[in-house]
Protein backbone atom coordinates (compact mmCIF):
# COMPACT_ATOMS: atom_id res chain seq x y z
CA UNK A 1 85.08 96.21 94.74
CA UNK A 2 86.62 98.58 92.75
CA UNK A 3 83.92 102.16 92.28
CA UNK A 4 84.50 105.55 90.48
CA UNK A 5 87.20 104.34 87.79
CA UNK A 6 88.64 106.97 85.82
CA UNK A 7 91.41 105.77 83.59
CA UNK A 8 94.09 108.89 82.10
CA UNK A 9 97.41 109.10 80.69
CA UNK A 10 100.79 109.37 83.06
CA UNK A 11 103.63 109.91 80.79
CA UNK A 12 103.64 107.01 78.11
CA UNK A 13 101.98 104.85 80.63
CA UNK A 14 97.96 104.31 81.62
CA UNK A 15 96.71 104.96 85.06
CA UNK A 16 93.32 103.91 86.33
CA UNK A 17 91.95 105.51 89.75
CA UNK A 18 89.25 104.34 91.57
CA UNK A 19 88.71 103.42 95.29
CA UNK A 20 88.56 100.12 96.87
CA UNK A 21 85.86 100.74 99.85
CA UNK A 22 86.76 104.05 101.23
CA UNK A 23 90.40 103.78 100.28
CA UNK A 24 91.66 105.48 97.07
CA UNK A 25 93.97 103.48 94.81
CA UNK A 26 95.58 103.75 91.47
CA UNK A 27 97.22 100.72 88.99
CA UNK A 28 99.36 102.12 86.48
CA UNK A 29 100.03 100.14 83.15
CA UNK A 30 102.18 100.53 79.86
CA UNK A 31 101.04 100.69 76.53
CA UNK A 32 100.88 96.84 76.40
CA UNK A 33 99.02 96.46 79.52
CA UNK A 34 101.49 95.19 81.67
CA UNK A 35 100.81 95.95 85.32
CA UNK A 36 104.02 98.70 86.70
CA UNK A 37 102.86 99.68 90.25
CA UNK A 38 99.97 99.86 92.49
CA UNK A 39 99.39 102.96 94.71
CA UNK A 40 97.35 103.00 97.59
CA UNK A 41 96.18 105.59 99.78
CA UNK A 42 97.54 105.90 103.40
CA UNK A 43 96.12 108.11 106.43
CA UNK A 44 99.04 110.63 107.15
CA UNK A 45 99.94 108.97 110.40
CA UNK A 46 100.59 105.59 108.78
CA UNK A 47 103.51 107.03 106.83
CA UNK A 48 106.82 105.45 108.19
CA UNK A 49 108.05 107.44 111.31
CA UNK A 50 111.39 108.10 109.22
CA UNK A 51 109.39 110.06 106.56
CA UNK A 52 107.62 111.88 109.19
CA UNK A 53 110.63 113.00 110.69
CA UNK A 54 112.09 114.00 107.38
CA UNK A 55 109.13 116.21 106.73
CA UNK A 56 108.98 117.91 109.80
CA UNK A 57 113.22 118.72 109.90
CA UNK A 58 113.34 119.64 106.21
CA UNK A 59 109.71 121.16 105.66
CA UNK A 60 108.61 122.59 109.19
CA UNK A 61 105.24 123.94 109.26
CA UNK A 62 104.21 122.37 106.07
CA UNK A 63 100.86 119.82 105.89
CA UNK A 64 100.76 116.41 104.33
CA UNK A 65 97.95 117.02 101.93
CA UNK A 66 97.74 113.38 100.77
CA UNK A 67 99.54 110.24 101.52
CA UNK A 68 100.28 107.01 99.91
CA UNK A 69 102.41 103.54 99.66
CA UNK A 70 103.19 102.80 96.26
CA UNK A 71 104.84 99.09 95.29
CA UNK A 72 106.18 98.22 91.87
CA UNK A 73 105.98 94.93 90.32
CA UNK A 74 109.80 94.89 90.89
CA UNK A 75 109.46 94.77 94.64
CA UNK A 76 110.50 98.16 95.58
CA UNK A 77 108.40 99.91 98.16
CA UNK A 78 107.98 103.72 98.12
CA UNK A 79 105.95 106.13 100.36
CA UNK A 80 104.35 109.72 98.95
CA UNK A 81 103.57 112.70 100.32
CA UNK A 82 101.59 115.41 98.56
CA UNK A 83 103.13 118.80 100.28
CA UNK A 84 102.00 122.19 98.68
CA UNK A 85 101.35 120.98 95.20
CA UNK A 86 103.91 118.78 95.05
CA UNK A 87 104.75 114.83 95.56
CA UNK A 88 107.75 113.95 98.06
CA UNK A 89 108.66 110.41 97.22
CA UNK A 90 110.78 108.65 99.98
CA UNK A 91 111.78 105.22 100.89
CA UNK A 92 110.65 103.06 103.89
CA UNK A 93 114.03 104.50 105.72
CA UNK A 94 112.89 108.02 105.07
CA UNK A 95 115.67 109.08 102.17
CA UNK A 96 113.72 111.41 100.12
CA UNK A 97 114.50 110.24 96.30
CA UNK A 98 112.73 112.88 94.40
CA UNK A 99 110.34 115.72 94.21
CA UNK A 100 107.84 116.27 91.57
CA UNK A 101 105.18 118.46 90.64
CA UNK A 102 101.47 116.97 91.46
């Protein structure tokens, strides 16, 4: 059961967070209400190993504020990590595809 919705703009799209149980999820929509992604919280230590491993070569020291999978209606699979303000989107193999402010 979905509790706590808050619905706000991303861009020209419509995102609604709210948590499912205990874990925090978002859907994000376009302007005609068609469904994009789905995001849903992760624990840190259920990111993929590979990501890990990126993070800790490439950003040592740093903490993984926040983590998340995120799947698009397309079928692609992606895997965020919120790292001093910032959200480090990789894929399942660990290739970091972009960087963007939180």
């Amino acid at each position: 059961k979905a509790t706590n919705v808050k619905w706000g703009k991303e861009g020209k799209n419509f995102e609604a967070e709210f948590k499912n149980g205990t874990t925090p999820m978002s859907l994000l929509y376009d302007a005609t209400g068609t469904l994009l992604e789905t995001e849903t919280g992760l624990k840190t230590t259920q990111l993929p190993q590979a990501v890990k491993d990126y993070i800790s070569k490439n950003l040592t020291g740093s903490k993984i504020k926040e983590a998340s999978v995120i799947k698009t209606l397309k079928g692609v699979t992606k895997y965020e990590a919120e790292i001093n303000g910032k959200d480090y989107l990789f894929n399942k193999s660990g290739k970091l595809l972009s960087i963007e402010k939180d």
